[in-house]
Structure formats: C-alpha cells, structure tokens
N, C-alpha and C. Protein backbone atom coordinates (compact mmCIF):
# COMPACT_ATOMS: atom_id res chain seq x y z
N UNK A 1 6.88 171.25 -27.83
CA UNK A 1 7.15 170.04 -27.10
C UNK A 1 6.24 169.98 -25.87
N UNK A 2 5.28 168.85 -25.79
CA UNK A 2 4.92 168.51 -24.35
C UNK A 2 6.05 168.71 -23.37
N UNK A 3 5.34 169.54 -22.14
CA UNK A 3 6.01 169.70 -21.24
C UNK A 3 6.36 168.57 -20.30
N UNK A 4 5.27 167.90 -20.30
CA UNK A 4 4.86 166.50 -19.31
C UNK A 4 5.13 164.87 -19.81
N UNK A 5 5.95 165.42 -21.04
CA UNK A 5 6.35 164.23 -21.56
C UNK A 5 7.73 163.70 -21.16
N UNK A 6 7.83 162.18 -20.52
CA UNK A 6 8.36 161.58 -20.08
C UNK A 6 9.45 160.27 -20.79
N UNK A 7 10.38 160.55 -21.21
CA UNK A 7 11.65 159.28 -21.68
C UNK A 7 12.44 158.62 -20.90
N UNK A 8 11.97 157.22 -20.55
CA UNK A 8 12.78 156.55 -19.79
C UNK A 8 14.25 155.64 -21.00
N UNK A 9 15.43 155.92 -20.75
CA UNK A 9 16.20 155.50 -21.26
C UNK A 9 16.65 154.51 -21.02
N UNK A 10 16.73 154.28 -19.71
CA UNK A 10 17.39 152.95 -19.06
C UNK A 10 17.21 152.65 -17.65
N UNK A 11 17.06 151.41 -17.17
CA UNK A 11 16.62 150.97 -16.20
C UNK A 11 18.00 150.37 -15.19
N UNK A 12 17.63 150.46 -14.00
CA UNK A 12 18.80 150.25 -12.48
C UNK A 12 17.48 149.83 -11.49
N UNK A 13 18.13 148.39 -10.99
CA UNK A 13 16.94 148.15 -9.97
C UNK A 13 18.16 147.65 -8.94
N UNK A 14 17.75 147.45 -7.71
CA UNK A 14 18.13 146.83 -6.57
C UNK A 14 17.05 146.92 -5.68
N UNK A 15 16.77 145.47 -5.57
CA UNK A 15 15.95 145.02 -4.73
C UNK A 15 16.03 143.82 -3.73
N UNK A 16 15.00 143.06 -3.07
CA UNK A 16 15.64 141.83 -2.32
C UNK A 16 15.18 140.66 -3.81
N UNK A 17 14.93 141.29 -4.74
CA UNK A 17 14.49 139.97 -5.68
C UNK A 17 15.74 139.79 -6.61
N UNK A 18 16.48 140.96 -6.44
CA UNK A 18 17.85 140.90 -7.23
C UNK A 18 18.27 142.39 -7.48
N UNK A 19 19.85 142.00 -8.29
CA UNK A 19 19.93 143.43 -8.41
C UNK A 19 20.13 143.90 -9.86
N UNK A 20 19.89 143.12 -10.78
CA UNK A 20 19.45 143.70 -11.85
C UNK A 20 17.89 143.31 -12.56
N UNK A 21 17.36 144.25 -13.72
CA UNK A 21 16.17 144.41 -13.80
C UNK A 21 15.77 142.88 -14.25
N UNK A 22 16.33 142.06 -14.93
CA UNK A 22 16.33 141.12 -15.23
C UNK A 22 15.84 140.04 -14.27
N UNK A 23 16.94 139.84 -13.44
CA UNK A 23 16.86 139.32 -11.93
C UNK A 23 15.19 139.80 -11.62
N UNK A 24 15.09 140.96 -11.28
CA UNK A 24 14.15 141.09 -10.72
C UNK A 24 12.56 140.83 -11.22
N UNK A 25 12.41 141.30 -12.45
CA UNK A 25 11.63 140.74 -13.33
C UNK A 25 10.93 139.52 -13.55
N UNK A 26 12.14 138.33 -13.68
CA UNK A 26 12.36 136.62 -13.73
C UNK A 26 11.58 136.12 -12.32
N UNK A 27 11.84 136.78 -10.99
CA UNK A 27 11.57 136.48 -9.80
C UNK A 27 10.23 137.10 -9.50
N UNK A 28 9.51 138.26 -9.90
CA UNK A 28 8.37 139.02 -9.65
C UNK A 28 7.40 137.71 -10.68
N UNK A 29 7.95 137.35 -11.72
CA UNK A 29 7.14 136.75 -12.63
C UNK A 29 7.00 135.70 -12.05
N UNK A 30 8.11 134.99 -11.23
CA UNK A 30 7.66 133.62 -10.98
C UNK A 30 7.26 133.54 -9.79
N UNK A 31 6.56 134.39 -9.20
CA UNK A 31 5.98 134.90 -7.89
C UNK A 31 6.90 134.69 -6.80
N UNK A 32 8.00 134.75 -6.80
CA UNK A 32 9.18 134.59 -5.92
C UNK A 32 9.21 135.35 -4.49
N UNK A 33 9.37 135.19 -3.82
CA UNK A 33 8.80 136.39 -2.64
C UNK A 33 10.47 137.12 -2.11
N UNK A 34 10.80 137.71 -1.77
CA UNK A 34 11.41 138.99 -1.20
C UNK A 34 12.40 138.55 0.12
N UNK A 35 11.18 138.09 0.67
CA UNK A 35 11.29 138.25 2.35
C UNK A 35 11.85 137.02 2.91
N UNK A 36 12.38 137.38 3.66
CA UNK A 36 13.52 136.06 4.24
C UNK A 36 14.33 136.50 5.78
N UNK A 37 14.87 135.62 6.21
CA UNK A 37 15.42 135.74 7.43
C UNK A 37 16.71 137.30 7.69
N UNK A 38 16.30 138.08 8.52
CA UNK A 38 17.24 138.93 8.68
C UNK A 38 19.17 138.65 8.82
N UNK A 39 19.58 138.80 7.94
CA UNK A 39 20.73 138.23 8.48
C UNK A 39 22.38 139.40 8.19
N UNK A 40 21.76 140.71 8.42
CA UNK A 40 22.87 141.91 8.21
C UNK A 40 23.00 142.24 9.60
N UNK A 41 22.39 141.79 10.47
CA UNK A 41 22.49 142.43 12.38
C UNK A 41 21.83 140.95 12.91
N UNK A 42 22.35 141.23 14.04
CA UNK A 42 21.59 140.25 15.36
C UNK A 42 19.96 140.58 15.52
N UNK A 43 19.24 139.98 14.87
CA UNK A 43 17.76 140.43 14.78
C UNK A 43 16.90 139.28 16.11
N UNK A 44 17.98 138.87 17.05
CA UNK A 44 17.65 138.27 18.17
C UNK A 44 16.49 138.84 19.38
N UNK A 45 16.80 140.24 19.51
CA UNK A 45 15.88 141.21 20.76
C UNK A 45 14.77 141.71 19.86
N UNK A 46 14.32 141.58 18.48
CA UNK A 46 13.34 141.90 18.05
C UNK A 46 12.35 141.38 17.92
N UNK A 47 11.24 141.66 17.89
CA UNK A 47 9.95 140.71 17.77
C UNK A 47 10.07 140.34 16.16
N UNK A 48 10.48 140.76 15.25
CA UNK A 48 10.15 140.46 14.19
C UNK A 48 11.83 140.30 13.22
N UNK A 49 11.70 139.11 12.74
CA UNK A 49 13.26 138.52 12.37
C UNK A 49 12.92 138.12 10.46
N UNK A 50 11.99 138.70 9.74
CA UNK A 50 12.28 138.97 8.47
C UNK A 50 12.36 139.89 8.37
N UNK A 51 12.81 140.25 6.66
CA UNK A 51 12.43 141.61 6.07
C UNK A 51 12.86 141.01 4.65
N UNK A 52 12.65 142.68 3.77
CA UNK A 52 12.74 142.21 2.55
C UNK A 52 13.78 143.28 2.38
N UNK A 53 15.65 142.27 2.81
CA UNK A 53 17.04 142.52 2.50
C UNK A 53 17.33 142.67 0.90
N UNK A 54 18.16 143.86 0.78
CA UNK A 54 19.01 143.79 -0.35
C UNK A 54 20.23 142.91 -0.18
N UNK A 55 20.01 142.31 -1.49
CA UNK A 55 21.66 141.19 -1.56
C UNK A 55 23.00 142.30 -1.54
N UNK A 56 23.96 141.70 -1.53
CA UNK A 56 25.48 142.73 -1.28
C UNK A 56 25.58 143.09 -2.02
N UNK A 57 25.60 144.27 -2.50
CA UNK A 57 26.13 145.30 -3.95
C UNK A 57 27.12 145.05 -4.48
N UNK A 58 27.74 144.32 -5.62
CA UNK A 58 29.33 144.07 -6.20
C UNK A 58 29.75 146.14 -6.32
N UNK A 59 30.87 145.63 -6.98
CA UNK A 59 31.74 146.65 -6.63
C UNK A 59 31.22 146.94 -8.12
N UNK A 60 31.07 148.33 -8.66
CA UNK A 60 30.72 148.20 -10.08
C UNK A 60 31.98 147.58 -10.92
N UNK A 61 32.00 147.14 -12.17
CA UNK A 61 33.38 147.61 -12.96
C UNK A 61 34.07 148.53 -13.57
N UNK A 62 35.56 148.79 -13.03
CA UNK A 62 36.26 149.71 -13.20
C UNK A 62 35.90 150.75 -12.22
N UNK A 63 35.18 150.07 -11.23
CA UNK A 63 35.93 151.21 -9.83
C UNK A 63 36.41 150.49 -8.72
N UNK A 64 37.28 151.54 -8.22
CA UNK A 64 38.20 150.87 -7.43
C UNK A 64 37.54 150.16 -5.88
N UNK A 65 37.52 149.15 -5.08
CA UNK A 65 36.86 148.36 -4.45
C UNK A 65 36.83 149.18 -2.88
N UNK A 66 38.07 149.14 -2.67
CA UNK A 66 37.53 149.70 -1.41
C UNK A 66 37.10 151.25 -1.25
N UNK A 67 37.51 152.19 -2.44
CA UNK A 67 36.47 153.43 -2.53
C UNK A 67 34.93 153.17 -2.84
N UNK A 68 34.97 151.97 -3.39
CA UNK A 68 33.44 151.67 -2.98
C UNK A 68 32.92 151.38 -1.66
N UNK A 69 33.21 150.63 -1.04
CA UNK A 69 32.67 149.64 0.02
C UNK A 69 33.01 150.78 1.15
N UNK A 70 33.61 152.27 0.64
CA UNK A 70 33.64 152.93 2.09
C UNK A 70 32.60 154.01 2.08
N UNK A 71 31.66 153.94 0.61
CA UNK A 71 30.57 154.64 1.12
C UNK A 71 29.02 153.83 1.53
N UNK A 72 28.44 154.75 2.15
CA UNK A 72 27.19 154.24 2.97
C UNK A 72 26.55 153.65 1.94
N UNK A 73 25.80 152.45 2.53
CA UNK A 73 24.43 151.66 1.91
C UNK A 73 23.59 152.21 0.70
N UNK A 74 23.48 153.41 1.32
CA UNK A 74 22.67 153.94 0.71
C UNK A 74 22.83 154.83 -1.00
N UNK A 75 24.41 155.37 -0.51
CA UNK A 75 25.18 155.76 -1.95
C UNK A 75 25.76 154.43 -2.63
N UNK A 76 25.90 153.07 -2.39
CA UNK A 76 26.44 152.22 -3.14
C UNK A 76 24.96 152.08 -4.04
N UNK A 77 23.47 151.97 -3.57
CA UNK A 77 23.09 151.47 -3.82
C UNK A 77 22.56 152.49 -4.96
N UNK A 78 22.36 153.78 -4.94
CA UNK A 78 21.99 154.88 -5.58
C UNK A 78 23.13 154.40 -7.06
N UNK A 79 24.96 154.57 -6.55
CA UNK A 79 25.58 154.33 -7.68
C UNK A 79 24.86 152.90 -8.24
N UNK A 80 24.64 151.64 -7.67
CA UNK A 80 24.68 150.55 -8.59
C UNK A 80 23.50 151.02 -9.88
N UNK A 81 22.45 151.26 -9.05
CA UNK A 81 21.35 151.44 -9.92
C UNK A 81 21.41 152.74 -10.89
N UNK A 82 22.01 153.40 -10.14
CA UNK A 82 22.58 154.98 -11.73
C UNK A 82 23.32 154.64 -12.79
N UNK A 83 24.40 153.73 -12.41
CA UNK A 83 25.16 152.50 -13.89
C UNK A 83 24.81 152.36 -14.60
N UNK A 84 23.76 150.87 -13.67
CA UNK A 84 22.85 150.16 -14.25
C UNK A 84 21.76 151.01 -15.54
N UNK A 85 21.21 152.02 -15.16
CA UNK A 85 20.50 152.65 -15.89
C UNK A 85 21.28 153.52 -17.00
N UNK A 86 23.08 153.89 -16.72
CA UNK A 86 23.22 154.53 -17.66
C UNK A 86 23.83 153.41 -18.84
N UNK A 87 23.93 152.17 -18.32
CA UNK A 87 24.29 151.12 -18.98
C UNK A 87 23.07 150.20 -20.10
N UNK A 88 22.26 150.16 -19.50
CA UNK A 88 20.80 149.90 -20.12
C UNK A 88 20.65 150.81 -21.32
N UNK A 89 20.74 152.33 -20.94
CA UNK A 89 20.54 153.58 -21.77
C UNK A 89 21.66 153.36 -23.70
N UNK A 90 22.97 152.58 -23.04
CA UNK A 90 23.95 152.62 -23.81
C UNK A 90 24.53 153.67 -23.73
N UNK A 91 24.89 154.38 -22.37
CA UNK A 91 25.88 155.41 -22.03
C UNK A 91 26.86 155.28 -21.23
N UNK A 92 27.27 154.00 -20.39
CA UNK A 92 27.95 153.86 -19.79
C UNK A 92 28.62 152.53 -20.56
C-alpha cells in the first residue's frame, strides 16, 4: 500500500459563504463574496468594520441544544463540520 495515499470520504465546511459544502460551492461559483458588515461585537472603535463572519451554527440533530451552545466557537464549529463530513461519508 502507498504510504502517501490519501481518501477523502466526506466533506464538512463552515464558512462565511455557508455552512454546508453545497451552500458554499453554489456561492464560490456564483462569485458571491464572503465579506460583509461586522455584526457579532460593537465594531464601532475599529478602523475596520468588515470581515468574512461565520453564519450561527444550528444545533446539530439529535443533540441536545443548550449542551451545544455552551461550548466555544470554535468546538461548535469543529463538531458542525466533523458531522457534516461523517454524514457526507454515510457514517453518521
């Protein structure tokens, strides 16, 4: 067996173009842009008031809502897209 051989099974995206691959895909294709007005903080004292925001993460299905929404940004967003990919795969 190649050592360096690589199988992608399934795909998880979250981005500001959407949060599934689909979404995101549809919007990259139709040259859709990203970037838009900051609107998760008071982006008032900054010189610079875009960025390219992730939309709100749903809660996946079949987990419970507020054990979601009480972990950080950063683990909701890791779980959506690990789902997503084991769902794509046909494992979830």
């Amino acid at each position: 067996m190649n050592r360096d051989a690589v199988w992608i099974t399934g795909v998880g995206t979250a981005t500001p173009l959407g949060l599934s691959f689909d979404d995101f895909a549809d919007a990259l294709l139709a040259g859709t842009s990203g970037i838009g007005p900051i609107t998760r903080f008071d982006a008032g004292k900054h010189t610079c008031k875009i960025a390219g925001c992730l939309p709100d993460i749903p809660c996946p299905p079949g987990w419970y809502a507020p054990d979601f929404a009480v972990r950080s940004d950063w683990e909701q967003v890791f779980l959506w897209t690990a789902l997503q990919a084991l769902n794509s795969a046909g494992l979830w």
